[in-house]
PDB file of N, CA and C in Angstrom:
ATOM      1  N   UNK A   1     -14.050  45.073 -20.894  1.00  0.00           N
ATOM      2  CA  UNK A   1     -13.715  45.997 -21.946  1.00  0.00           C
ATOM      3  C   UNK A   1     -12.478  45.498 -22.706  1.00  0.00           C
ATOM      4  N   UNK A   2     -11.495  45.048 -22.058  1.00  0.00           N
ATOM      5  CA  UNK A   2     -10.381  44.491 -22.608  1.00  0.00           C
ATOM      6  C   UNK A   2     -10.519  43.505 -23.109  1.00  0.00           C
ATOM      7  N   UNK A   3     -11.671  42.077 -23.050  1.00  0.00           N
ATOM      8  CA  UNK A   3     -11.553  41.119 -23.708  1.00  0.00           C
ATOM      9  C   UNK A   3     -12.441  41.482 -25.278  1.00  0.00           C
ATOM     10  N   UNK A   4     -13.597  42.563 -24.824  1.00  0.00           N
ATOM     11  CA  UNK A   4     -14.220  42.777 -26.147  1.00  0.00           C
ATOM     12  C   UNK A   4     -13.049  43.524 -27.454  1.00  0.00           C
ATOM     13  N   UNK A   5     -11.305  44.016 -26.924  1.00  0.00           N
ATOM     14  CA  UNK A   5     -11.248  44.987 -27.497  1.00  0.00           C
ATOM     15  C   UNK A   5      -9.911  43.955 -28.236  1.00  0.00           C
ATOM     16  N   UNK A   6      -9.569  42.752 -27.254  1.00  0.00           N
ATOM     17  CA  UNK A   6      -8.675  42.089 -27.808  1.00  0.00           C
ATOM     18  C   UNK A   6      -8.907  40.213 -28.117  1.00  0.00           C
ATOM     19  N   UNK A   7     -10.222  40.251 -28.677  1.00  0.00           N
ATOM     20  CA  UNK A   7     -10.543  38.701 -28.207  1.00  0.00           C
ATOM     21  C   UNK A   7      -9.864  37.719 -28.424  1.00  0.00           C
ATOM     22  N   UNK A   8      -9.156  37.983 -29.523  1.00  0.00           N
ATOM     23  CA  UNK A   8      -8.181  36.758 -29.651  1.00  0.00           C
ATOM     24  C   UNK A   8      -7.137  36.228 -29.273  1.00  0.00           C
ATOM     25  N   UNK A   9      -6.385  37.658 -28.512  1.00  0.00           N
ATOM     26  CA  UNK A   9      -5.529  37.199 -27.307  1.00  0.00           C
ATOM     27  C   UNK A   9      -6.436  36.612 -25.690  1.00  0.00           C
ATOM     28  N   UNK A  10      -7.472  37.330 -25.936  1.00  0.00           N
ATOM     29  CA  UNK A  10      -7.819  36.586 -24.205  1.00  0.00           C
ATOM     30  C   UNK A  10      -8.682  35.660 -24.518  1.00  0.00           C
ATOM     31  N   UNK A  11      -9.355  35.157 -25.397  1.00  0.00           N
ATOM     32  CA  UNK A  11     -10.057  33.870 -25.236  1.00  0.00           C
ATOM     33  C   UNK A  11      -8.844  32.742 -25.947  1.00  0.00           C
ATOM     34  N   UNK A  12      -7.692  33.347 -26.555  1.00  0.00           N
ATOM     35  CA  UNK A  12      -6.962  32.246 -27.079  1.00  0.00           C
ATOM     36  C   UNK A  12      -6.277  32.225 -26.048  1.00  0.00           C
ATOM     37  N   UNK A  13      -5.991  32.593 -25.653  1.00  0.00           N
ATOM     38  CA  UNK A  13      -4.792  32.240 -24.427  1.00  0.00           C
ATOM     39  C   UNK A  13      -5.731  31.617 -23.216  1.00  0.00           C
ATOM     40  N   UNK A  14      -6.740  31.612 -22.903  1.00  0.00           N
ATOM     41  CA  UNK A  14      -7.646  31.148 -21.891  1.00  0.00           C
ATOM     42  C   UNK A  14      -8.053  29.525 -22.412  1.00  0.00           C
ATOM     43  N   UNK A  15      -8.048  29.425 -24.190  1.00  0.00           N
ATOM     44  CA  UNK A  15      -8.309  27.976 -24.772  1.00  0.00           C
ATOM     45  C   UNK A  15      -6.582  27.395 -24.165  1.00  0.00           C
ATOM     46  N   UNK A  16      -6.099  27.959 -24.735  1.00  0.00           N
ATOM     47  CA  UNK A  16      -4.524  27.029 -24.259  1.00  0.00           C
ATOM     48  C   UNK A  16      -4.304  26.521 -23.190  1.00  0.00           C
ATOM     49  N   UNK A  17      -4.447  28.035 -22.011  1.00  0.00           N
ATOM     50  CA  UNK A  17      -4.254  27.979 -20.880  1.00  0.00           C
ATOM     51  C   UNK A  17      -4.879  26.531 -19.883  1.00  0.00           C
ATOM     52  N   UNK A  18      -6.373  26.404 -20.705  1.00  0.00           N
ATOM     53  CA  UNK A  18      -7.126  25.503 -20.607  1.00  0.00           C
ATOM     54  C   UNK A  18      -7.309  23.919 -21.266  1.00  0.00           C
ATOM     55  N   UNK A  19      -6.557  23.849 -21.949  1.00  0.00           N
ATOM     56  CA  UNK A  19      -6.253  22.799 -22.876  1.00  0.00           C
ATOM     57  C   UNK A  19      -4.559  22.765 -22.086  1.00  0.00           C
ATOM     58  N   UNK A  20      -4.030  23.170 -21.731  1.00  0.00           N
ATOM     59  CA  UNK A  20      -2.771  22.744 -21.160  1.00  0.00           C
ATOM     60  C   UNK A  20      -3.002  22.106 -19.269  1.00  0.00           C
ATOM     61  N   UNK A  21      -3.891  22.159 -19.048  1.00  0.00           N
ATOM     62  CA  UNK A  21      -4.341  22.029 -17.577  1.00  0.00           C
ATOM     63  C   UNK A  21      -5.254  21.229 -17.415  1.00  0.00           C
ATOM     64  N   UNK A  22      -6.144  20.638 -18.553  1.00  0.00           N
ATOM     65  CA  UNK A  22      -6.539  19.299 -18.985  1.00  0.00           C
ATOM     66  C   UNK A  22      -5.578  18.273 -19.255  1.00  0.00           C
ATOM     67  N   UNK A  23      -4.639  18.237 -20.085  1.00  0.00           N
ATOM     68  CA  UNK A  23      -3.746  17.746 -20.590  1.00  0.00           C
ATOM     69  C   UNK A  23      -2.764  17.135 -19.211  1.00  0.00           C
ATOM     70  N   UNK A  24      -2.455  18.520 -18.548  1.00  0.00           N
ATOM     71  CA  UNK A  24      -1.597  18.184 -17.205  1.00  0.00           C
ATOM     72  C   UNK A  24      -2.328  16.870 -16.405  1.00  0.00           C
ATOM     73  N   UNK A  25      -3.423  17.481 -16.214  1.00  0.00           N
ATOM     74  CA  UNK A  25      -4.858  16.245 -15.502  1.00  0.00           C
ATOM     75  C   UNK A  25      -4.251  14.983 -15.883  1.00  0.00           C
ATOM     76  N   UNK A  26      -4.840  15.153 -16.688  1.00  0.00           N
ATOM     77  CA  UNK A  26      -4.582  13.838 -17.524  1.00  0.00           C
ATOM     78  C   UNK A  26      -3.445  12.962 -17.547  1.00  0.00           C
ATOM     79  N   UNK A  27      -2.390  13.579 -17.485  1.00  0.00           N
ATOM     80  CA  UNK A  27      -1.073  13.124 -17.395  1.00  0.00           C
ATOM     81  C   UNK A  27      -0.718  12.801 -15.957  1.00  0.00           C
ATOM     82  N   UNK A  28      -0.912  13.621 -14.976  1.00  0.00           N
ATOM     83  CA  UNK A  28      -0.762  12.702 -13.476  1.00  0.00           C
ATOM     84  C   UNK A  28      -1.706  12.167 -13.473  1.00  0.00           C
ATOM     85  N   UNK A  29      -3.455  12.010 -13.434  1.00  0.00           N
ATOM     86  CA  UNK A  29      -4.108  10.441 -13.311  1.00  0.00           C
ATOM     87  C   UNK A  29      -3.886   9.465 -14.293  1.00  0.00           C
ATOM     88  N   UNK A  30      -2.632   9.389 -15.286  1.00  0.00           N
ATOM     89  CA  UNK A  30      -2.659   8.088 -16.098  1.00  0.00           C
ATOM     90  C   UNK A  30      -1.274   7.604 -15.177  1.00  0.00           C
ATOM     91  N   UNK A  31      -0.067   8.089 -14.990  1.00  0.00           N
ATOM     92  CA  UNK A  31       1.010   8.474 -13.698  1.00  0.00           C
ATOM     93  C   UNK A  31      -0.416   8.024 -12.780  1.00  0.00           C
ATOM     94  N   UNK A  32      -0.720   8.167 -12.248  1.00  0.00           N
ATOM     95  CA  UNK A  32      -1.432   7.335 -10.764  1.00  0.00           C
ATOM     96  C   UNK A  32      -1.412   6.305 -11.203  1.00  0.00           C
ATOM     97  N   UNK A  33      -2.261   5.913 -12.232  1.00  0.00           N
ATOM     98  CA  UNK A  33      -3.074   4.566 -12.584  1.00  0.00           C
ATOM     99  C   UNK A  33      -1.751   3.266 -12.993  1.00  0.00           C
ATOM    100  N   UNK A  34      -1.063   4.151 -13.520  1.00  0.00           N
ATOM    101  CA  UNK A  34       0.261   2.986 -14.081  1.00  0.00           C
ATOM    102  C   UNK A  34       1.351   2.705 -12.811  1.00  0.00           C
ATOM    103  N   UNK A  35       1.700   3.894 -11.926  1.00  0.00           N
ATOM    104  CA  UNK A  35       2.775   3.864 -11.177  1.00  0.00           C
ATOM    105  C   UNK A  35       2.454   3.623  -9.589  1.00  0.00           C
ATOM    106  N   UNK A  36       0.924   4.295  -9.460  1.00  0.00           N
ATOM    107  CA  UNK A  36       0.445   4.467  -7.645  1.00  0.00           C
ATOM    108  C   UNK A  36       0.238   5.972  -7.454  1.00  0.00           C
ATOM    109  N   UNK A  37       0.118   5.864  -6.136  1.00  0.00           N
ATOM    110  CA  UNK A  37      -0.154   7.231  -5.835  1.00  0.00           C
ATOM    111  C   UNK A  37       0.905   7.680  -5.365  1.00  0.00           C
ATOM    112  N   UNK A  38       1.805   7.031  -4.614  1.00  0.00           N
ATOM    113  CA  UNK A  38       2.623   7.488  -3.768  1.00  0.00           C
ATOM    114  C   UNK A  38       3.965   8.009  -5.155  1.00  0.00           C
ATOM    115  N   UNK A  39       4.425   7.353  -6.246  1.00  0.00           N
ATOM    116  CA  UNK A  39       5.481   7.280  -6.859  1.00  0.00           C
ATOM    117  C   UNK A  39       4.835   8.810  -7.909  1.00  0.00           C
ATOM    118  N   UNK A  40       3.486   9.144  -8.345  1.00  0.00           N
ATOM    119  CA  UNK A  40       2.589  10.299  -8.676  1.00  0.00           C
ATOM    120  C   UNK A  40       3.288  11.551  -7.917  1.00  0.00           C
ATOM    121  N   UNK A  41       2.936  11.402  -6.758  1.00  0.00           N
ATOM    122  CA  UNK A  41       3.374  12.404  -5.709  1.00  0.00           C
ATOM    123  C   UNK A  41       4.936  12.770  -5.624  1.00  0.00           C
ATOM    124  N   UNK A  42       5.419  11.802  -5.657  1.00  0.00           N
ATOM    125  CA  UNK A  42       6.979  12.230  -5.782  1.00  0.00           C
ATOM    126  C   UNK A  42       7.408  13.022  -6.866  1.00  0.00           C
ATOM    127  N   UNK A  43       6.572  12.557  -7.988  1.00  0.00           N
ATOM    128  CA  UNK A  43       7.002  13.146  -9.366  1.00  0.00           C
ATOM    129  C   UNK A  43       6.620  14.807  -9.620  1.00  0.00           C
ATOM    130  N   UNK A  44       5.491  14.638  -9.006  1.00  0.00           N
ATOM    131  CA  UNK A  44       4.656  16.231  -9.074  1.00  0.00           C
ATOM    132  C   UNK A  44       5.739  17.042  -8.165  1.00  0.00           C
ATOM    133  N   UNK A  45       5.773  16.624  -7.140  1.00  0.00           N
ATOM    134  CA  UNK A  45       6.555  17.552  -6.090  1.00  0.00           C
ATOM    135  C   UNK A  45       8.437  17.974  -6.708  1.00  0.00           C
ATOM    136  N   UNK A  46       8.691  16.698  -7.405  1.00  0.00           N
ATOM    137  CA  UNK A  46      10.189  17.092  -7.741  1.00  0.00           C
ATOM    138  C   UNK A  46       9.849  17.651  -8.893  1.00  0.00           C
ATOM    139  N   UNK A  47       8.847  17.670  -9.371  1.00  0.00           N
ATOM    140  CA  UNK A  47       8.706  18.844 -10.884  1.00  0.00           C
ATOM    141  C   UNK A  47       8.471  20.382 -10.313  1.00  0.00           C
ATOM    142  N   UNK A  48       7.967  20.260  -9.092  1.00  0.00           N
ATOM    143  CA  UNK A  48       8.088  21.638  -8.065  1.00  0.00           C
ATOM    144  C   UNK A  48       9.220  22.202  -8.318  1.00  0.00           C
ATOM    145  N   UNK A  49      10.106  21.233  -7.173  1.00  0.00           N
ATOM    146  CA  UNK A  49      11.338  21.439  -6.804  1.00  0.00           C
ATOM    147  C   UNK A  49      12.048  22.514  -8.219  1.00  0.00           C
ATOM    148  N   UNK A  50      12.120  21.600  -9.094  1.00  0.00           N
ATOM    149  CA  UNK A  50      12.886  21.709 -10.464  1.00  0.00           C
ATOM    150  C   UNK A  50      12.167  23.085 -11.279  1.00  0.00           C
ATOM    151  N   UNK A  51      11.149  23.567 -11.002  1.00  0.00           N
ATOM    152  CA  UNK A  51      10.903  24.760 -11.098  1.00  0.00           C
ATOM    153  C   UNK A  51      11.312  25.760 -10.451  1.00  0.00           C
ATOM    154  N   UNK A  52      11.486  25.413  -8.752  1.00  0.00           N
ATOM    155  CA  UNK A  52      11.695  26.620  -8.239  1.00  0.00           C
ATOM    156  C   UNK A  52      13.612  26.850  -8.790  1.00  0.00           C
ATOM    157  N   UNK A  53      14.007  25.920  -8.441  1.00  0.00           N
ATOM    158  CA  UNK A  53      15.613  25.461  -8.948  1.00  0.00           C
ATOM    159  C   UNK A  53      16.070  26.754  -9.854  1.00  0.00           C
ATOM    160  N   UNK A  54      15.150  25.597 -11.325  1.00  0.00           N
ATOM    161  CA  UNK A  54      15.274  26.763 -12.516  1.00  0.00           C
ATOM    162  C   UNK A  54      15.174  28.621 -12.702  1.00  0.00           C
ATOM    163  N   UNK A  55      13.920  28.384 -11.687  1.00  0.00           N
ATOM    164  CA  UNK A  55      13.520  30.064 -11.586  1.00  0.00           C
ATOM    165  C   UNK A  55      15.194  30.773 -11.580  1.00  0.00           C
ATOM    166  N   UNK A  56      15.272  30.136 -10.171  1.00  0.00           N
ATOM    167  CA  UNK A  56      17.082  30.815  -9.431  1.00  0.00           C
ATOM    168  C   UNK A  56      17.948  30.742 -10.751  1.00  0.00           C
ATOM    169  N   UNK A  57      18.402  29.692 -11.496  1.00  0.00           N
ATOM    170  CA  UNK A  57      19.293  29.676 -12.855  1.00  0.00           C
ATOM    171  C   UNK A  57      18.699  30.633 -13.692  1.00  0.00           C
ATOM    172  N   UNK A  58      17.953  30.628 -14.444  1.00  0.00           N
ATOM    173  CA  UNK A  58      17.349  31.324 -15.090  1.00  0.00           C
ATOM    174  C   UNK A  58      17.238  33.148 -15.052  1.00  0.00           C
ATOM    175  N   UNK A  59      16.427  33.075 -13.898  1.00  0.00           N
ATOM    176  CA  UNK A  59      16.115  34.686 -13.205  1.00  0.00           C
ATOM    177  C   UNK A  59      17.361  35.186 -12.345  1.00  0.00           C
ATOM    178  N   UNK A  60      18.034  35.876 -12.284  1.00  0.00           N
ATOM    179  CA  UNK A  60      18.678  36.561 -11.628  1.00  0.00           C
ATOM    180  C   UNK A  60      18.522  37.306 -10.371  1.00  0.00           C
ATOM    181  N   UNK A  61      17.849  36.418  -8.865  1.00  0.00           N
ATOM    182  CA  UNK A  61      17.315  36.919  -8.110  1.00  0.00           C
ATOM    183  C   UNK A  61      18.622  36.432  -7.092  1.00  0.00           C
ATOM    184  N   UNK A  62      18.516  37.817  -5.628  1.00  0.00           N
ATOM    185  CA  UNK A  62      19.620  38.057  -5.285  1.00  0.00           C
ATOM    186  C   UNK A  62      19.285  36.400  -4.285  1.00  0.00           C
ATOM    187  N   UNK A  63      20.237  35.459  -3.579  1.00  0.00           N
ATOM    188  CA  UNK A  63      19.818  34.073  -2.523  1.00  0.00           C
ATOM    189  C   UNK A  63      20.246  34.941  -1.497  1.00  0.00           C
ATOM    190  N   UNK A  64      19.310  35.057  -0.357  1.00  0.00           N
ATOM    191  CA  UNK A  64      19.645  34.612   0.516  1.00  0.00           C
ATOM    192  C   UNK A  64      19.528  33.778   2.019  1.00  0.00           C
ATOM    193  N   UNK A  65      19.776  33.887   3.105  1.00  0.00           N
ATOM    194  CA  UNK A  65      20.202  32.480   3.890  1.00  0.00           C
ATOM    195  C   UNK A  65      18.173  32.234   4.201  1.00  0.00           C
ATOM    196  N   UNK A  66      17.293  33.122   3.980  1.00  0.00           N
ATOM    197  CA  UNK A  66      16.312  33.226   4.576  1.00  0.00           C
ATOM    198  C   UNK A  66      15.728  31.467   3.425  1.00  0.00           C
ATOM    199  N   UNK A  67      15.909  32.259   2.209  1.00  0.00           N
ATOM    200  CA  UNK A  67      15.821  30.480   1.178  1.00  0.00           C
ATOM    201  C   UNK A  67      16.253  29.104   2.029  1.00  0.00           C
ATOM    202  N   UNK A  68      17.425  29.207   2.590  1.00  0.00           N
ATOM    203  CA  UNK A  68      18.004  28.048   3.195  1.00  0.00           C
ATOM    204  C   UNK A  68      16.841  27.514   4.452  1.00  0.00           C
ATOM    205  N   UNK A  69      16.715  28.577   5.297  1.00  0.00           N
ATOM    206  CA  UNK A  69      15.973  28.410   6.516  1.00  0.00           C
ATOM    207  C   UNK A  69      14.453  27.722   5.793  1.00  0.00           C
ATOM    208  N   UNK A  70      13.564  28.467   4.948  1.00  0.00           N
ATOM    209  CA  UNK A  70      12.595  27.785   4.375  1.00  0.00           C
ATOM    210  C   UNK A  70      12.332  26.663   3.973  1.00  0.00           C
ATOM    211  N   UNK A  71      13.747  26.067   2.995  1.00  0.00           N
ATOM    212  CA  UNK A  71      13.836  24.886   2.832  1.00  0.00           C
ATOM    213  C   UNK A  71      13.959  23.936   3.737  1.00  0.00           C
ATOM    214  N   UNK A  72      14.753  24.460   4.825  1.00  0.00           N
ATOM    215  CA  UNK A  72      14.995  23.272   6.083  1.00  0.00           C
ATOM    216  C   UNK A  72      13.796  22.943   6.698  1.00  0.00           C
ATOM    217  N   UNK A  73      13.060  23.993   6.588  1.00  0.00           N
ATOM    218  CA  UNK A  73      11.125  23.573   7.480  1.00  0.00           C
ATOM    219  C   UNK A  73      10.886  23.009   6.617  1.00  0.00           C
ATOM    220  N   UNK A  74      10.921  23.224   5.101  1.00  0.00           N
ATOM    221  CA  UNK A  74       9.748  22.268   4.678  1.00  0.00           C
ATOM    222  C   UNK A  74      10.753  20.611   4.763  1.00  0.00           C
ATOM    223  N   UNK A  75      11.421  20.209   5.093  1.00  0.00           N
ATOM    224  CA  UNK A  75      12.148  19.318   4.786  1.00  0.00           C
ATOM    225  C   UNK A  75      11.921  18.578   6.333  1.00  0.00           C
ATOM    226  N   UNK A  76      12.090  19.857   7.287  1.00  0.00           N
ATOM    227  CA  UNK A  76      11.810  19.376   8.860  1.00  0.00           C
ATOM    228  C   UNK A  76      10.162  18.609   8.724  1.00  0.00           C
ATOM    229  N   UNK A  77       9.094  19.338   8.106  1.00  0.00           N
ATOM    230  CA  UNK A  77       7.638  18.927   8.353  1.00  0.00           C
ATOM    231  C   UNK A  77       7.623  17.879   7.639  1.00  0.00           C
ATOM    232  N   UNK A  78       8.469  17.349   6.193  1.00  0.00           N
ATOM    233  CA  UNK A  78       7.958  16.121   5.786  1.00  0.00           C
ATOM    234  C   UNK A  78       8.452  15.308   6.648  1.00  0.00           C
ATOM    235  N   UNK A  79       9.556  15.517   7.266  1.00  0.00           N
ATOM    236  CA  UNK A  79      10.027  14.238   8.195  1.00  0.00           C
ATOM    237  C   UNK A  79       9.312  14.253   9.390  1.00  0.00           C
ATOM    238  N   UNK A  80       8.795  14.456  10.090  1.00  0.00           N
ATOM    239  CA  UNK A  80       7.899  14.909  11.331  1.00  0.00           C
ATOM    240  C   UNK A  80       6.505  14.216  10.707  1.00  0.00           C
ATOM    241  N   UNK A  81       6.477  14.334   9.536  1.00  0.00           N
ATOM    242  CA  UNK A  81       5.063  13.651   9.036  1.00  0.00           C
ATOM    243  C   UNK A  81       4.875  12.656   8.866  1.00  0.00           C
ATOM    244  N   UNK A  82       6.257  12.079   7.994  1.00  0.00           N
ATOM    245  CA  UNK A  82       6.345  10.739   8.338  1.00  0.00           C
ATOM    246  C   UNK A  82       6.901   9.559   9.366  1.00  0.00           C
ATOM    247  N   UNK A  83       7.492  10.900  10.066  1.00  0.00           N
ATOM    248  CA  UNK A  83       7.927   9.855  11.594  1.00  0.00           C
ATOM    249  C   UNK A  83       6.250   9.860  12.276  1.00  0.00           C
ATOM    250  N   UNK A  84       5.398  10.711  11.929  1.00  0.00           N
ATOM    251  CA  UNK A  84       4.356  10.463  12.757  1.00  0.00           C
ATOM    252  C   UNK A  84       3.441   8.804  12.559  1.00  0.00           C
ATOM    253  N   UNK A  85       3.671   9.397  10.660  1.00  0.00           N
ATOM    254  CA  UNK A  85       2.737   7.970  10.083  1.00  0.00           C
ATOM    255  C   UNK A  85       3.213   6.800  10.686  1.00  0.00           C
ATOM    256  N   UNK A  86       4.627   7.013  10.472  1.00  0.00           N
ATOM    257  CA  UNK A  86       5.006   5.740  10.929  1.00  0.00           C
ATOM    258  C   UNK A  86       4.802   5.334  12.406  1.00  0.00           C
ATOM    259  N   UNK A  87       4.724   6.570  13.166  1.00  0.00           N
ATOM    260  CA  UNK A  87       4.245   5.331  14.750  1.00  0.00           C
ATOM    261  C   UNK A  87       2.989   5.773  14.720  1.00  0.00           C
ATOM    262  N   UNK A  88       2.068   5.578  14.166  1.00  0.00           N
ATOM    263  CA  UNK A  88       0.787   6.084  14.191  1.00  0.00           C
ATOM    264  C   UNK A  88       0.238   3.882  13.921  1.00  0.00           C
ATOM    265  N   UNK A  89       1.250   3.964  12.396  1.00  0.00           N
ATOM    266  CA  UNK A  89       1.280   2.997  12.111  1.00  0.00           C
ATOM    267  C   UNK A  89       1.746   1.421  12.978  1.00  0.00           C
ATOM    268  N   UNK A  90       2.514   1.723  13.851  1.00  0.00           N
ATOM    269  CA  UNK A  90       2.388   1.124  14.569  1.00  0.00           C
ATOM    270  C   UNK A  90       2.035   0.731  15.646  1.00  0.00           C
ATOM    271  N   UNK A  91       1.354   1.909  16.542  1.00  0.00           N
ATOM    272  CA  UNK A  91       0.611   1.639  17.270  1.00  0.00           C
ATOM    273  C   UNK A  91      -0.700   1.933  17.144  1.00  0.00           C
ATOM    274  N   UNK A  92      -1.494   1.141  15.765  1.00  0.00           N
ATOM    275  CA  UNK A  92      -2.629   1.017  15.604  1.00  0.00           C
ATOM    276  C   UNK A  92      -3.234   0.213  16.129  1.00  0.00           C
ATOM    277  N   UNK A  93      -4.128   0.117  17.388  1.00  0.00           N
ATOM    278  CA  UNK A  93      -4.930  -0.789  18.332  1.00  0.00           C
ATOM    279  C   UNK A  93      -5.542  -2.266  17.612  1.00  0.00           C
ATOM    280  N   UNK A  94      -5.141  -3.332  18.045  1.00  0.00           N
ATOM    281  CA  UNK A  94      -5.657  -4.507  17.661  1.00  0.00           C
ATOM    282  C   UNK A  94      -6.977  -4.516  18.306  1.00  0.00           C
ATOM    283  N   UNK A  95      -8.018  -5.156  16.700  1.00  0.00           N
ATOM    284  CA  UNK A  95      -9.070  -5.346  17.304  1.00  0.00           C
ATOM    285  C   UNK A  95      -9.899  -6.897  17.036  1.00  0.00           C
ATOM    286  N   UNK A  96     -10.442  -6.994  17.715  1.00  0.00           N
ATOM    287  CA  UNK A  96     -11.083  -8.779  17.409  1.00  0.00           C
ATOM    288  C   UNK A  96     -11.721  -8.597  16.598  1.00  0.00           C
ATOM    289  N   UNK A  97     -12.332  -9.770  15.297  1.00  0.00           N
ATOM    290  CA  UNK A  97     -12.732  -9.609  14.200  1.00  0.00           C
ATOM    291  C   UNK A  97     -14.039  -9.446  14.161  1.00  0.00           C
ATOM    292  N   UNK A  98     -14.786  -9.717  15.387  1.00  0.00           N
ATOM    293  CA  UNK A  98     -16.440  -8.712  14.656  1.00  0.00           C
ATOM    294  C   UNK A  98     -15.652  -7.549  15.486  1.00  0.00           C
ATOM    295  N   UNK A  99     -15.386  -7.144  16.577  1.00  0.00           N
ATOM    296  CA  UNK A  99     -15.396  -5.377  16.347  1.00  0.00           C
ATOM    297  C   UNK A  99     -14.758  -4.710  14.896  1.00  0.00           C
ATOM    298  N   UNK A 100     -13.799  -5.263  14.073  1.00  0.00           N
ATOM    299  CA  UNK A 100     -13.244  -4.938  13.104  1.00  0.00           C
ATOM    300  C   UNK A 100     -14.342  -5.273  11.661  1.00  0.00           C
ATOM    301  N   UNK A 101     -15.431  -6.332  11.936  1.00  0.00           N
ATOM    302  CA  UNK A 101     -16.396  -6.197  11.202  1.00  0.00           C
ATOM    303  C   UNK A 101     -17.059  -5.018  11.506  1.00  0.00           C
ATOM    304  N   UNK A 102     -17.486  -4.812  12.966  1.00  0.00           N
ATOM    305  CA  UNK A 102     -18.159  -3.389  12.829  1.00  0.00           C
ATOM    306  C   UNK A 102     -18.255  -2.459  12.508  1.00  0.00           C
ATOM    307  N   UNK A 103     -16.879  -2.142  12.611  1.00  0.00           N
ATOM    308  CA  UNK A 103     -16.288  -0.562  12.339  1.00  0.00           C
ATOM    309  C   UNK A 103     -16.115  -0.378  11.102  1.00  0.00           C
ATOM    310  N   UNK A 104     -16.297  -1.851   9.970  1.00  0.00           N
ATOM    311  CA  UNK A 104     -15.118  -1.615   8.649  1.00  0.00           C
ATOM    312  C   UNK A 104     -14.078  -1.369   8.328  1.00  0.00           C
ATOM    313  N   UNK A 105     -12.922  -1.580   9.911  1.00  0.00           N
ATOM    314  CA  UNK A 105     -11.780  -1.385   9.905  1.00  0.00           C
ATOM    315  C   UNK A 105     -10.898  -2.358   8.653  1.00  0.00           C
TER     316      UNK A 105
END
C-alpha cells in the first residue's frame, strides 16, 4: 500500500540503494584483482572499523567499559585464528609425490 501511494520515494531509493551496492561490488572485486585478497580484506574490515569509530564521533551515544570488553574478543579471536593458521601451517604432514598426486594436494 505504501509503495503504490509513494512510488517514487520507494522504487527510487531501492534504484540507488541498488546501484550503490553494485558499485560497492565492483569496487572490492577490482581491489581483489589489483591488490589480492588478503590486502581486500584488510581494507573492507578497517572501513568497518572507521564506521563504527565515526558512529561514536558523530552520534552521541553514552561508552561504556562493556565496548572495551567486545573489542578485546574480537581482537582475542583474530589472534587465536591466526596463531592457529599458522601452526596448522606448519605442521602440515609431508607427503611423497604420487600420494600428493592423488589427493591433488
Amino acid at each position: 500500500m505504501f509503495c503504490n501511494q509513494h512510488p517514487a520515494e520507494t522504487y527510487g531509493y531501492g534504484v540507488v540503494y541498488s546501484l550503490t551496492g553494485y558499485f560497492g561490488v565492483q569496487l572490492v572485486l577490482a581491489l581483489v584483482h589489483i591488490a589480492g585478497a588478503f590486502i581486500a580484506a584488510v581494507i573492507t574490515t578497517g572501513r568497518k572499523v572507521m564506521t563504527i569509530t565515526l558512529s561514536f564521533v558523530l552520534f552521541s551515544k553514552p561508552f561504556s567499559v562493556h565496548y572495551v570488553w567486545s573489542g578485546l574478543l574480537v581482537l582475542l579471536g583474530v589472534y587465536l585464528h591466526s596463531l592457529h593458521k599458522l601452526h596448522a601451517k606448519k605442521s602440515k604432514p609431508m607427503l611423497i609425490p604420487a600420494a600428493r598426486d592423488a589427493f591433488n594436494v
